[in-house]
Protein backbone atom coordinates (compact mmCIF):
# COMPACT_ATOMS: atom_id res chain seq x y z
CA UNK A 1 19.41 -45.70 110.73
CA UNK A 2 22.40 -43.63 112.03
CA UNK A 3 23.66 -43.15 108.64
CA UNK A 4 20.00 -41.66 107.35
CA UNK A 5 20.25 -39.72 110.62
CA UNK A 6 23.66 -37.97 109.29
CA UNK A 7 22.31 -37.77 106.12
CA UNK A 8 19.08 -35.57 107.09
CA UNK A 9 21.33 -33.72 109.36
CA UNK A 10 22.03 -30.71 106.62
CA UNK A 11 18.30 -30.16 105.89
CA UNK A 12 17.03 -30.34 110.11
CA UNK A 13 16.68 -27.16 111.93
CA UNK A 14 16.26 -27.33 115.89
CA UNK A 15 12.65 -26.51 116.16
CA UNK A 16 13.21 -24.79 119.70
CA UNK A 17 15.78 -22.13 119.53
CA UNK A 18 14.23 -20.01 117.57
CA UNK A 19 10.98 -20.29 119.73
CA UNK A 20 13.00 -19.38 122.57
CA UNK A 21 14.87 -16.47 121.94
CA UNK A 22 11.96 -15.00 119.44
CA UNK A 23 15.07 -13.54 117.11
CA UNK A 24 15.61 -14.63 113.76
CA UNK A 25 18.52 -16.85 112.79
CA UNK A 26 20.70 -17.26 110.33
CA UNK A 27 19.55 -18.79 107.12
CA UNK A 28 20.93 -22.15 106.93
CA UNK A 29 22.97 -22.88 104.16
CA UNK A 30 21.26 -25.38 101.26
CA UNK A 31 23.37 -26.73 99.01
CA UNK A 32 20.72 -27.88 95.87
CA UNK A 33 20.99 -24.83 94.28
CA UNK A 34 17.17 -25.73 92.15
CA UNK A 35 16.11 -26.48 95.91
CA UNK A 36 17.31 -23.08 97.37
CA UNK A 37 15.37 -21.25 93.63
CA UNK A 38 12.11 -23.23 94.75
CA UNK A 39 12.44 -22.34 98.71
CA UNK A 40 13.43 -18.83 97.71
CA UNK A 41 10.11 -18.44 95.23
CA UNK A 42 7.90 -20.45 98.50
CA UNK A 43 9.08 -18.23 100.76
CA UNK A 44 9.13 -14.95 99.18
CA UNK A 45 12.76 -14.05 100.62
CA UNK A 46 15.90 -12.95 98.68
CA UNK A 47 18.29 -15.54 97.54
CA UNK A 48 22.02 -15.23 98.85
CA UNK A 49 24.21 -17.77 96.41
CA UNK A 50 27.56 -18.45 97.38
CA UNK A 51 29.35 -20.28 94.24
CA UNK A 52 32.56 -21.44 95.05
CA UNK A 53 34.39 -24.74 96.55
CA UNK A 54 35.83 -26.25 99.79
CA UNK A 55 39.52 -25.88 98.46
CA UNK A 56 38.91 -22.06 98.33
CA UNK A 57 39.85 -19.55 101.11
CA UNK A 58 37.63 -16.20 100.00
CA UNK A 59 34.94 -19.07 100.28
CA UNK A 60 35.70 -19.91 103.54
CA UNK A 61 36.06 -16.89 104.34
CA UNK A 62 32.78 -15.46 103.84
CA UNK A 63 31.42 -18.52 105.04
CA UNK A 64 33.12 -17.60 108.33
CA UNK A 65 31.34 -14.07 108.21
CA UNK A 66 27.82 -16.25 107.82
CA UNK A 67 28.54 -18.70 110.64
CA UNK A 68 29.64 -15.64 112.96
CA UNK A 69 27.08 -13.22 112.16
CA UNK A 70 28.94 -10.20 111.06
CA UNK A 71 27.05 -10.66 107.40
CA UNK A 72 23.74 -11.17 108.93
CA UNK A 73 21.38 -13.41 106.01
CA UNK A 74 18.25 -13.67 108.28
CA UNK A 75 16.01 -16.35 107.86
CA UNK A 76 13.09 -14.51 108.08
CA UNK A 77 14.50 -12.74 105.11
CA UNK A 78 16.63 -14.95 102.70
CA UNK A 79 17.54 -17.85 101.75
CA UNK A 80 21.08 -19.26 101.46
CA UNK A 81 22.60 -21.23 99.00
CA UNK A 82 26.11 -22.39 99.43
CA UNK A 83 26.51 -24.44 96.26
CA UNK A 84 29.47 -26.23 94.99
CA UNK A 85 31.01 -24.97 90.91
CA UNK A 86 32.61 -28.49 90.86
CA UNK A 87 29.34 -29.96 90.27
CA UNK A 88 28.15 -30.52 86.96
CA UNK A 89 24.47 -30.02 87.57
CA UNK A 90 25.35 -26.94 89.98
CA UNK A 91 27.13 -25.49 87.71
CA UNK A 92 24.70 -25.68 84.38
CA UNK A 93 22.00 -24.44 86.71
CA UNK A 94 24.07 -21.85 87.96
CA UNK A 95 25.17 -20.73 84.41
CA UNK A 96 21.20 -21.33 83.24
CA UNK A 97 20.15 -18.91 85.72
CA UNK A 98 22.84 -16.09 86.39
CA UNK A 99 25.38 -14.36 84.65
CA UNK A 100 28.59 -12.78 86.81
CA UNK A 101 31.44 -10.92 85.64
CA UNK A 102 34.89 -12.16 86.89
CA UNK A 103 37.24 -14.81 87.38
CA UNK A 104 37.94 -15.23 91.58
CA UNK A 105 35.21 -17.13 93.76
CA UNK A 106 33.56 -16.98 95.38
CA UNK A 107 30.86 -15.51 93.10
CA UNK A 108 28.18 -14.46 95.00
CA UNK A 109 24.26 -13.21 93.72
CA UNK A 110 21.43 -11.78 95.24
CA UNK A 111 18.26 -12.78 93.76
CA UNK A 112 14.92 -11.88 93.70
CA UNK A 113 12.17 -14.44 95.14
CA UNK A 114 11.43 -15.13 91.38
CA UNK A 115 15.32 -16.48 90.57
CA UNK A 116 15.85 -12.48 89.09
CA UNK A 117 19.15 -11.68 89.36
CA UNK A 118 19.52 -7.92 91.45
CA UNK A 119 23.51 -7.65 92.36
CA UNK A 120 26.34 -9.66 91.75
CA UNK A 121 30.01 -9.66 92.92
CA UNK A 122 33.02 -12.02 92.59
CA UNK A 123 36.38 -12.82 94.76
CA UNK A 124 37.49 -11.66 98.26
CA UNK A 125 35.22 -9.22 100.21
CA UNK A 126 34.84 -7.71 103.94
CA UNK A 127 31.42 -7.73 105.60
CA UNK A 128 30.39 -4.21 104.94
CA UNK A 129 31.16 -4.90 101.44
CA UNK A 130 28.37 -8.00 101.07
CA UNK A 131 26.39 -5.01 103.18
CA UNK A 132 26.64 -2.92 100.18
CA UNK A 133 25.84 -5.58 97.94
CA UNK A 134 22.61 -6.38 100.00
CA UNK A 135 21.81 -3.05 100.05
CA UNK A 136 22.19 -2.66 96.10
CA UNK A 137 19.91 -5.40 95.70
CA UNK A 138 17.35 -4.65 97.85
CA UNK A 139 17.17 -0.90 96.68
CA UNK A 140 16.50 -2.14 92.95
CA UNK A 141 14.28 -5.41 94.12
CA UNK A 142 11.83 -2.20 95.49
CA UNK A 143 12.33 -0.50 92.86
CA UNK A 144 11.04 -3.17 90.79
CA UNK A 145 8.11 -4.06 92.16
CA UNK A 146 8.97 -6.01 95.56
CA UNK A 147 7.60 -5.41 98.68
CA UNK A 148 7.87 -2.11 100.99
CA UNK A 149 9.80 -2.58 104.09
CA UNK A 150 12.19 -5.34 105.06
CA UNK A 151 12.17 -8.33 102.02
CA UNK A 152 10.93 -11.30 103.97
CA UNK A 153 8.51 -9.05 106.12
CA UNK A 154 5.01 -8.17 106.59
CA UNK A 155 3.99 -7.26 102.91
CA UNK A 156 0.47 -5.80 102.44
CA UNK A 157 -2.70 -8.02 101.94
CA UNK A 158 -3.27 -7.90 98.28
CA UNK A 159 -1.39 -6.72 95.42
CA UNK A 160 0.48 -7.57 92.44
CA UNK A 161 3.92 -7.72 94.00
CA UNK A 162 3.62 -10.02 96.67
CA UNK A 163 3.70 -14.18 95.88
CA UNK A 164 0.88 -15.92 96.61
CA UNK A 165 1.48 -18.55 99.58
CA UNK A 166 0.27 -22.01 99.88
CA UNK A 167 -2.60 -23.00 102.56
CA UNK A 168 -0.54 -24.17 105.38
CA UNK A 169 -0.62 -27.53 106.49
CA UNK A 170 -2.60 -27.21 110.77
CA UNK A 171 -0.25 -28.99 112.98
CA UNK A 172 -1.35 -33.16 113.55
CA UNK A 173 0.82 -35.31 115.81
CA UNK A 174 -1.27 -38.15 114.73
CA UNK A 175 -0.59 -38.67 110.49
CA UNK A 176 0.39 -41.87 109.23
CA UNK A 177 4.19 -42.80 109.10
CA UNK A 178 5.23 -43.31 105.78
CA UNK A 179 9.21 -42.98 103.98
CA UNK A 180 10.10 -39.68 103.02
CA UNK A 181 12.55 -39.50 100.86
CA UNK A 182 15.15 -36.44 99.51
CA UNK A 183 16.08 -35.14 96.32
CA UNK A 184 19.29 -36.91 96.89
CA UNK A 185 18.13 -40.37 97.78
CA UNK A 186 18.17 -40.17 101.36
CA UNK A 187 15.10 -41.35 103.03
CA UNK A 188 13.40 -41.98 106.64
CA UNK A 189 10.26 -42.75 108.49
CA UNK A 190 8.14 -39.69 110.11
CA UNK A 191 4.85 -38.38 110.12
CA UNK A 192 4.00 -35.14 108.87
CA UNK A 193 3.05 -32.82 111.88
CA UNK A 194 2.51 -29.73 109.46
CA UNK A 195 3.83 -27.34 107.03
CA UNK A 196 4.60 -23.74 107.07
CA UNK A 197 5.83 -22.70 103.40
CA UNK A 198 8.81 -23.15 102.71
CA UNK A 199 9.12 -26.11 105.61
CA UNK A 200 8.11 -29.23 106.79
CA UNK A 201 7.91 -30.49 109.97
CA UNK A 202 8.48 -34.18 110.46
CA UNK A 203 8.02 -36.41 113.20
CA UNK A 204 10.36 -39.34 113.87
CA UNK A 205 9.45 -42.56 115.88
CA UNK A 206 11.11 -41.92 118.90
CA UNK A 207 9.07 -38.35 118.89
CA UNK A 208 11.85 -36.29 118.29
CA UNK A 209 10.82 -33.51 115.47
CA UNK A 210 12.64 -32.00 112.48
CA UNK A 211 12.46 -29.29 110.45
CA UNK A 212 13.34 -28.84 106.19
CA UNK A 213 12.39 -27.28 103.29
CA UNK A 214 9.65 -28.93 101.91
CA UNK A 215 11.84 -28.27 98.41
CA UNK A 216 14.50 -30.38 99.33
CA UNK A 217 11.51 -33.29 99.10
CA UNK A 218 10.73 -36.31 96.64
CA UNK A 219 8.62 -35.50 93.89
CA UNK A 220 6.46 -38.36 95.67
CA UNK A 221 6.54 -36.24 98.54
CA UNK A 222 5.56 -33.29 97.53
CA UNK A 223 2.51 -34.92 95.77
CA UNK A 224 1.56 -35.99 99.58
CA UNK A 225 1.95 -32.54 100.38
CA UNK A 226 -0.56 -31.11 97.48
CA UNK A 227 -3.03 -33.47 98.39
CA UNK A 228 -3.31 -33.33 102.15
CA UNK A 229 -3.62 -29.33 101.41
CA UNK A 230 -6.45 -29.72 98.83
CA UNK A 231 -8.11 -31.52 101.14
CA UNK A 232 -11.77 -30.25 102.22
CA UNK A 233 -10.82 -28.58 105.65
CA UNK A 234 -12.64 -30.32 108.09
CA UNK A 235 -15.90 -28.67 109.74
């Protein structure tokens, strides 16, 4: 069970320190790059790609300016893929869905919700240059069609730029336990306690709660998902 614990551990979120402070966090990093295109599309936030390895320093780097704030990617706003290029699936999904000119990594792209490339940038950079490269991309993502105001924020009612959003899953602390299991294997046993697009929020046996992107989920999983939210709400 401790190993299943560790394995879950990159897709949890603590539930309360967000709640607490009321400020938004830093996007956690998800490293399925398909997953990160399906929680981008869910959540109608920007996708920040990071495309590099663990042997590389400009990658480490700018994952340093992540983990310390000084590039702020705001969950409210994006979603962040840190993906590795040594991986053959990464990298023909990568290559499927983005084109970037250069040779140094990391290569980084800002996408819209929909997977459309905006910006793109490759090799060594500074914080206010990933600020300009933000910037770029959310200039042209208005432009384009996307949403007034901050990407990831209140959007107006109706209209053909904003992405529909699925019924949300009301909170119940008392759904069956069944195995969930992840796109990589991994599984465990929880109930569902509810879902807020892009996440799911999963309740273990000894009570304790965790929270992860519903896209990250089995196909089986997901299916469970569809169903309880095409259920008949109840009166």
């Amino acid at each position: 069970m401790k190993t299943r614990a560790w394995m879950w551990a990159g897709l949890a979120i603590a539930l309360a320190g967000g709640a607490r402070t009321g400020v938004a966090k830093q996007a956690e990093p998800v490293t399925n790059l398909v997953a990160a295109l399906d929680a981008a599309k869910a959540g109608n936030k920007l996708l920040f790609v990071q495309y590099g390895r663990e042997a590389c320093g400009n990658c480490q780097a700018l994952k340093g300016l992540i983990r310390r704030g000084q590039l702020k990617l705001r969950d409210t706003e994006f979603v962040y893929a840190d993906v590795c290029c040594d991986d053959p699936a990464t990298r023909k999904a990568f290559n499927d869905q983005f084109k970037i000119e250069g040779t140094a990594l990391p290569f980084v792209i800002i996408a819209a919700p929909d997977g459309k490339q905006l910006a793109s940038r490759s090799g060594y950079g500074e914080a206010n240059e990933f600020d300009r490269l933000i910037d770029t991309a959310e200039k042209k993502f208005k432009e384009e069609g996307g949403p007034p105001g901050a990407v990831g924020g209140a959007a107006p009612a109706a209209g053909p730029s904003r992405l529909p959003m699925p019924r949300p899953i009301l909170p119940d602390e008392n759904r069956e336990v069944r195995t969930w299991t992840s796109r990589s294997g991994s599984s465990l046993e929880a109930s569902l306690v509810e879902v807020t697009a892009p996440y799911v929020v999963l309740k273990k046996a000894d009570g304790s709660k965790m929270k992860i992107l519903q896209a990250n989920l089995s196909g089986g999983d997901q299916a469970y998902i569809e169903g309880l939210r095409a259920a008949p709400a109840a009166p």
